[in-house]
C-alpha atoms as a PDB file:
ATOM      1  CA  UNK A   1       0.000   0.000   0.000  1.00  0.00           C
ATOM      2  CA  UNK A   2       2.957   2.055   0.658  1.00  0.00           C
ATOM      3  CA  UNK A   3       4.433   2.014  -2.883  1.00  0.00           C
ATOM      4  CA  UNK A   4       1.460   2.731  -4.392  1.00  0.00           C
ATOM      5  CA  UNK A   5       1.012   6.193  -2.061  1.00  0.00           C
ATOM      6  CA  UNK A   6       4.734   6.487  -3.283  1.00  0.00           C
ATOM      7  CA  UNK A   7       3.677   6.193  -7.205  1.00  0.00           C
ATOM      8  CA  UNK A   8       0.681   8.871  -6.841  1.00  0.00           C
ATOM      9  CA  UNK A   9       2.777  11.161  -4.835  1.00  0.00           C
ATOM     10  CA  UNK A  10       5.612  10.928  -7.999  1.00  0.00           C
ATOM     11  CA  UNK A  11       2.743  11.093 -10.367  1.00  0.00           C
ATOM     12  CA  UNK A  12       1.648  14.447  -8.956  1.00  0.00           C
ATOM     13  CA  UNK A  13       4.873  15.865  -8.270  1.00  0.00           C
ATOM     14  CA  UNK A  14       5.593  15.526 -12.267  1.00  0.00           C
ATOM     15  CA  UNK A  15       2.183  17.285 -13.274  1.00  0.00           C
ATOM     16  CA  UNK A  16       2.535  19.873 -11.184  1.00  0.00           C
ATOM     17  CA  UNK A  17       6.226  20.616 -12.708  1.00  0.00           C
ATOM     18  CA  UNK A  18       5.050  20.389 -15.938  1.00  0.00           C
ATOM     19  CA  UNK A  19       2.411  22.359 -15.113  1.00  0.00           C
ATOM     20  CA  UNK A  20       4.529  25.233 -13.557  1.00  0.00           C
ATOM     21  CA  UNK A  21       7.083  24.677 -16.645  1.00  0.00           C
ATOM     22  CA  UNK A  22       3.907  25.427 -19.416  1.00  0.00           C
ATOM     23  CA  UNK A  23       2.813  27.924 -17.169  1.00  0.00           C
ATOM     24  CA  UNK A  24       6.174  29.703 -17.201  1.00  0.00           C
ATOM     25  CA  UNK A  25       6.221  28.992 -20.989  1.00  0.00           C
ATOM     26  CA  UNK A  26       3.455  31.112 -21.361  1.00  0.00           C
ATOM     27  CA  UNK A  27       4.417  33.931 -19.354  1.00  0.00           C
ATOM     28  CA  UNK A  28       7.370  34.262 -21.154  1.00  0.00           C
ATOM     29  CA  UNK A  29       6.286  34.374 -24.567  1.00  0.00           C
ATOM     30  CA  UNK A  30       5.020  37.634 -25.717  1.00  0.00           C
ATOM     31  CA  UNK A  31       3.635  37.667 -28.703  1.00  0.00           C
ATOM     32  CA  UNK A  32       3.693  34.317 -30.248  1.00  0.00           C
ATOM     33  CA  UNK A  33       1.284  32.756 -33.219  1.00  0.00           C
ATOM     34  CA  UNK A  34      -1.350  30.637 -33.165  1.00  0.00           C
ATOM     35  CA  UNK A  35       0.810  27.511 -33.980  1.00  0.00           C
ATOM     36  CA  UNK A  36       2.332  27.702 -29.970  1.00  0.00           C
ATOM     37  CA  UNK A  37      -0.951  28.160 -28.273  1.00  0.00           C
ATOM     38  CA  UNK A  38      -2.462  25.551 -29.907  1.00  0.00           C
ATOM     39  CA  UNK A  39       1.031  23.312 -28.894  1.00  0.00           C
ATOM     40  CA  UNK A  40       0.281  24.281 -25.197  1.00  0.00           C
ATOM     41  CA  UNK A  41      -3.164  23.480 -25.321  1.00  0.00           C
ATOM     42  CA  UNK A  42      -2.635  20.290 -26.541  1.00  0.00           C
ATOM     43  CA  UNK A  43      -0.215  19.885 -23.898  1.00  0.00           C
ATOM     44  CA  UNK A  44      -2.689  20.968 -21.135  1.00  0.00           C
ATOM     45  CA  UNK A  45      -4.811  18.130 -22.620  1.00  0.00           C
ATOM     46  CA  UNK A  46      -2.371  15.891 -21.557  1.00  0.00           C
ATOM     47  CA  UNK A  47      -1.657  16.965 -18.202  1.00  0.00           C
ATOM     48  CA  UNK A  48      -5.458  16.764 -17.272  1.00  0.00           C
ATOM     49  CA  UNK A  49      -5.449  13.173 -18.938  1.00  0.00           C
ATOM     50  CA  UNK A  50      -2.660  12.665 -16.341  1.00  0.00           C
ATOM     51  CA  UNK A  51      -4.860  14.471 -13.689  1.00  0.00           C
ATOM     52  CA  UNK A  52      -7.535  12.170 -13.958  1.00  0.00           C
ATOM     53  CA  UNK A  53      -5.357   9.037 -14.409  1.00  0.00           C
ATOM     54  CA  UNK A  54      -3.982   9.666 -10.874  1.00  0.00           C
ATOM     55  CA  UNK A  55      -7.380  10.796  -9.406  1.00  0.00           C
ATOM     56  CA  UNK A  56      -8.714   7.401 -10.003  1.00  0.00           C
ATOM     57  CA  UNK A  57      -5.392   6.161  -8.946  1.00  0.00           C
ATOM     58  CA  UNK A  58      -6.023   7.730  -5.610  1.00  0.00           C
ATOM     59  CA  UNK A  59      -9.979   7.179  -5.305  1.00  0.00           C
ATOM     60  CA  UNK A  60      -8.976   3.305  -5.322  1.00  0.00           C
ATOM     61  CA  UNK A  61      -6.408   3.571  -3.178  1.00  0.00           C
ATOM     62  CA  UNK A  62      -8.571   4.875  -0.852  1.00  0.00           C
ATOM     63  CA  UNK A  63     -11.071   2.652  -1.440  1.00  0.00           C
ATOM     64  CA  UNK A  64      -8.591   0.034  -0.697  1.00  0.00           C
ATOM     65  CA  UNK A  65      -8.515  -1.282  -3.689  1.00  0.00           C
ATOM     66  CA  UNK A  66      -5.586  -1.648  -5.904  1.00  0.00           C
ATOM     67  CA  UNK A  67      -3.729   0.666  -7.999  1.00  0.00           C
ATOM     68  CA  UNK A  68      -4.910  -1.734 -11.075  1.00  0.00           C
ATOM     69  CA  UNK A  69      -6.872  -4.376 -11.182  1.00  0.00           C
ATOM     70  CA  UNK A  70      -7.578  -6.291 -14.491  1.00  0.00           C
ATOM     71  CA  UNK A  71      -9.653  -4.338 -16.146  1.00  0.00           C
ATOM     72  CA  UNK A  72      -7.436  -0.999 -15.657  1.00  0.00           C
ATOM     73  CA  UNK A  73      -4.574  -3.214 -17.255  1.00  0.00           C
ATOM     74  CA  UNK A  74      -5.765  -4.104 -19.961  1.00  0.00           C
ATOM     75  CA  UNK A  75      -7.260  -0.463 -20.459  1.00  0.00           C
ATOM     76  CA  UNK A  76      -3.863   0.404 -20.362  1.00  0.00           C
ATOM     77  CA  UNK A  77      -2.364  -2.193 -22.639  1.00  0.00           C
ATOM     78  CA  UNK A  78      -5.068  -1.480 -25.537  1.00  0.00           C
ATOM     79  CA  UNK A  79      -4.540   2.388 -24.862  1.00  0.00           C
ATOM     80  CA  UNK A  80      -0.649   2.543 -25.419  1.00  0.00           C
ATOM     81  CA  UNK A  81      -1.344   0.059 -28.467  1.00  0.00           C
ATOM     82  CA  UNK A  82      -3.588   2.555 -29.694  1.00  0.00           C
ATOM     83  CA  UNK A  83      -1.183   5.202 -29.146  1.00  0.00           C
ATOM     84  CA  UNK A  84       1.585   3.068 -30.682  1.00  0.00           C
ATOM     85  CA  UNK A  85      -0.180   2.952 -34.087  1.00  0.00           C
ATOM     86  CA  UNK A  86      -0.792   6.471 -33.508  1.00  0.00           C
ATOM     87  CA  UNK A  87       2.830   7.419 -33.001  1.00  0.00           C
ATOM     88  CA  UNK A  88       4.009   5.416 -36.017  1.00  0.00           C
ATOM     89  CA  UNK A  89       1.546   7.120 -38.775  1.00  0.00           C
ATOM     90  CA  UNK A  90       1.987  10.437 -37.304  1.00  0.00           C
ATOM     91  CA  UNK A  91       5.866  10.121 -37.705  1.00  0.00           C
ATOM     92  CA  UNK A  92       4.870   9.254 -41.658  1.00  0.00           C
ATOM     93  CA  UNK A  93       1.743  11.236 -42.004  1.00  0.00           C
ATOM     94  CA  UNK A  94       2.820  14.360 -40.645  1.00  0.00           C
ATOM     95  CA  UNK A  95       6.227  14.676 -42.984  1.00  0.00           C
ATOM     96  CA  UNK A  96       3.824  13.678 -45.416  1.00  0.00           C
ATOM     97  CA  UNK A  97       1.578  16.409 -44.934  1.00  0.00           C
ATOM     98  CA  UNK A  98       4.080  18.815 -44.909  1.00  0.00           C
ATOM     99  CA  UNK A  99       5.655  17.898 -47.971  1.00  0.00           C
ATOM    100  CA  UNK A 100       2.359  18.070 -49.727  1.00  0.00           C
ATOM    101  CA  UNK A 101       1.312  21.656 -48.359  1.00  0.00           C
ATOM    102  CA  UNK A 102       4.523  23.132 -47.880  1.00  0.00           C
ATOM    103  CA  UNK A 103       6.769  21.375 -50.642  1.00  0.00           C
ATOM    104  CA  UNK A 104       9.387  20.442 -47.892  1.00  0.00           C
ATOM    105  CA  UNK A 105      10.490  18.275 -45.338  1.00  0.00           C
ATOM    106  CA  UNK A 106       9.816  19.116 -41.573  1.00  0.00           C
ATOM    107  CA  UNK A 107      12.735  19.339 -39.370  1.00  0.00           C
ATOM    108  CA  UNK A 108      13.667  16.563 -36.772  1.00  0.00           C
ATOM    109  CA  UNK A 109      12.788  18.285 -33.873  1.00  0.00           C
ATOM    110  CA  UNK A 110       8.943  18.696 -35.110  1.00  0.00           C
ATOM    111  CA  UNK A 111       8.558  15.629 -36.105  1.00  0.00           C
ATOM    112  CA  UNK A 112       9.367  14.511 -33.161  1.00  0.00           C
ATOM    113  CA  UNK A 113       7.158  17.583 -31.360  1.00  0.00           C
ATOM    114  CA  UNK A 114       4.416  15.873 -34.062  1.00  0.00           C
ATOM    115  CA  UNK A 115       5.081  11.837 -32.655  1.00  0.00           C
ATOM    116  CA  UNK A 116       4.619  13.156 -28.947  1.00  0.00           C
ATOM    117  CA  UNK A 117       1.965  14.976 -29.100  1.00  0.00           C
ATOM    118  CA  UNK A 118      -0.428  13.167 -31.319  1.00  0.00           C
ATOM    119  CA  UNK A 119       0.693   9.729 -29.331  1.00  0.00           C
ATOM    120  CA  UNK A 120      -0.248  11.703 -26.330  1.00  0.00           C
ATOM    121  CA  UNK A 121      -3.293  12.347 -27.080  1.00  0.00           C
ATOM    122  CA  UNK A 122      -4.473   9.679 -28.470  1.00  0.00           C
ATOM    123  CA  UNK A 123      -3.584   7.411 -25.476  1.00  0.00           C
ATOM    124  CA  UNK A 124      -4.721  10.232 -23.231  1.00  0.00           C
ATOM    125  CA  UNK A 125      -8.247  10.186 -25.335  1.00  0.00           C
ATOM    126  CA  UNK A 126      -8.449   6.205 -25.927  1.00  0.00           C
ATOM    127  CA  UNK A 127      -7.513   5.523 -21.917  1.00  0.00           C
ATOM    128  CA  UNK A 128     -10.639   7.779 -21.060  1.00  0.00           C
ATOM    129  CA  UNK A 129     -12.854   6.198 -23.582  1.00  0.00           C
ATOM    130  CA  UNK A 130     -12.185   2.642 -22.566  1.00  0.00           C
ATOM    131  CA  UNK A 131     -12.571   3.617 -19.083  1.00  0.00           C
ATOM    132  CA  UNK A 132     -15.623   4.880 -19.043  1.00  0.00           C
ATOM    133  CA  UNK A 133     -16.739   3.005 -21.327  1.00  0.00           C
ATOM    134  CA  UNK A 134     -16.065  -0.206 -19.813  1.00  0.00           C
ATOM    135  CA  UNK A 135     -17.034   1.273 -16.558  1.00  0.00           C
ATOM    136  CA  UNK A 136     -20.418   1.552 -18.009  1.00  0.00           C
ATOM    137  CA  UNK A 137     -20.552  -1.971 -19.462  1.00  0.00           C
ATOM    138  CA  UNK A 138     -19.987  -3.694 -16.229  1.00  0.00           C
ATOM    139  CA  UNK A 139     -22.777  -1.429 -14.482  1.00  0.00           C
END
């Protein structure tokens, strides 16, 4: 029971730095373009994924239940599969879209920017589907 205190504790420690880190991100660009808010905002997406993944991490614990039981893992397994698939076609598509909009490559950096973010999200967005939905089958 201890280790899993431990693992929420972590788990909030690192959303609350990466909250204070896009916070300061923000404050410190003036005027930027639409392109970096919408970067942040997807990033904010994230976090509150993350919020709610260690919210229900903490409303079992004190439930006394486990951190996962079998239906979380395997919510978990089909979600980073999901976001797998989703990192590998967004490291093709999104080259691919910018060679057919732009006429030229992306560099490596965005690409990589690209991988993370859409990977993210769609594990972020699949994990709270199958939750819930799940949740709702068993009811």
């Amino acid at each position: 029971m201890k280790g899993q205190t431990v693992m929420v504790a972590v788990g909030v420690g690192i959303v609350v730095m990466v909250g204070i880190t896009l916070f300061l991100y923000l404050i410190s660009t003036g005027g930027q373009d639409i392109g970096a808010y919408v970067l942040v905002m997807i990033s904010m997406i994230l976090v509150l994924g993350a919020v709610y993944m260690i919210w229900d991490n903490i409303k079992n614990i004190q439930a006394g239940l486990p951190l996962k039981d079998e239906r979380m893992i395997q919510v978990s397994y089909r979600a980073g599969y999901y976001g797998f698939i989703a990192a590998i076609w967004s490291a093709v598509g999104s080259n691919s879209l910018s060679i057919f909009i732009h006429d030229e490559d992306l560099r490596g950096g965005l690409v990589v920017a690209a991988v993370v973010l859409i990977s993210g999200l769609v594990f972020i967005i699949s994990y709270l589907y199958l939750s819930l939905y799940l949740l709702r089958a068993l009811s």
